[in-house]
Protein backbone atom coordinates (compact mmCIF):
# COMPACT_ATOMS: atom_id res chain seq x y z
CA UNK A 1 -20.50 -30.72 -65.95
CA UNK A 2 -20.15 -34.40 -65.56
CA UNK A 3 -17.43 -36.82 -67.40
CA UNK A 4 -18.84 -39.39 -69.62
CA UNK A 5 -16.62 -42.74 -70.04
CA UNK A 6 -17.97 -44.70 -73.25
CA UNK A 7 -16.50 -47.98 -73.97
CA UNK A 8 -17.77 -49.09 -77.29
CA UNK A 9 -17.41 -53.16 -78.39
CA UNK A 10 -17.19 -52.57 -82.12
CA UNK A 11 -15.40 -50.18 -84.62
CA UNK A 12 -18.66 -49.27 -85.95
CA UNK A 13 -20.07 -48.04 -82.34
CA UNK A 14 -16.79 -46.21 -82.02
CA UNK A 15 -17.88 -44.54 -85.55
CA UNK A 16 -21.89 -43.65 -84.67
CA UNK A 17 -20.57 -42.18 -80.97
CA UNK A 18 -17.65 -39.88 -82.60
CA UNK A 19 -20.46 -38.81 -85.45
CA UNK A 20 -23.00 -38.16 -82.27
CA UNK A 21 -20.46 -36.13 -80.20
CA UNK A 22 -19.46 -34.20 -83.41
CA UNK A 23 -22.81 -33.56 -84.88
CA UNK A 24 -23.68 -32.01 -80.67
CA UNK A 25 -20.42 -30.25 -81.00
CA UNK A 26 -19.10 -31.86 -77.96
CA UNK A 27 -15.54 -31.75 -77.04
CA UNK A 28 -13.99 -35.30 -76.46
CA UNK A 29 -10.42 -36.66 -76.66
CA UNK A 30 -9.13 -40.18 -77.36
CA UNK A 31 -6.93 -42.25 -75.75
CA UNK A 32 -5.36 -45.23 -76.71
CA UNK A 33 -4.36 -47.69 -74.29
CA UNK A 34 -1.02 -48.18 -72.33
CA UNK A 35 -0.75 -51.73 -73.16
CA UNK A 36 0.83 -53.47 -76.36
CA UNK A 37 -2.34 -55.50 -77.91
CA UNK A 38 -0.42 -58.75 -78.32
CA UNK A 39 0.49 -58.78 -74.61
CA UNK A 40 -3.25 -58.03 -73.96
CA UNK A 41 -4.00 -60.72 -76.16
CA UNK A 42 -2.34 -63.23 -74.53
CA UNK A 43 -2.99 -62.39 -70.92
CA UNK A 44 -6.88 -62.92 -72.04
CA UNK A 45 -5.84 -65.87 -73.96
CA UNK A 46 -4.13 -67.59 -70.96
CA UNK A 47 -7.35 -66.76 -68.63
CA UNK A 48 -9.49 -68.11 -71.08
CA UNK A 49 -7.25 -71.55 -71.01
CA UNK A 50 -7.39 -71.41 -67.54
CA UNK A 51 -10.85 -71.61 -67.18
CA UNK A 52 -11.04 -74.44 -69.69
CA UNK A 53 -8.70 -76.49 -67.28
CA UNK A 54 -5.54 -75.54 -69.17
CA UNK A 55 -2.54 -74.72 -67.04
CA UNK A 56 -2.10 -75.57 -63.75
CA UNK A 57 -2.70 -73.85 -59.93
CA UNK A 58 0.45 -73.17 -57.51
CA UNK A 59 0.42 -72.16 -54.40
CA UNK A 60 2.59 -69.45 -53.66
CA UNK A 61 5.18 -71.04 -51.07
CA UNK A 62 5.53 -74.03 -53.89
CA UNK A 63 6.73 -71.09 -56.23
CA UNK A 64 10.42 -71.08 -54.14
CA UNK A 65 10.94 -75.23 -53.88
């Protein structure tokens, strides 16, 4: 059989795909993510500032001066 991967956006698509996989009596396991969501949150905060010209850009041999 093949391996499905679902990533849904919203609680409520989380909800309707469990109900789905239950109500077809499909196996499926959950797994929650490695990562502490406040670090998450602020990695995607700081690329988001980024791209709005926040921050600045180094160059990697300016990184030792």
């Amino acid at each position: 059989m093949e391996t499905l991967i679902l990533r849904p956006k919203t609680k409520e698509q989380l909800t309707a795909i469990k109900a789905v996989a239950k109500a077809l009596k499909v196996d499926f396991e959950i797994e929650k993510s490695p990562y502490n969501s406040e670090f998450v949150k602020k990695i995607l905060q700081g690329r988001e500032d980024f791209k709005n010209g926040k921050g600045i850009k180094m160059s990697l041999e300016d990184l030792w001066k």
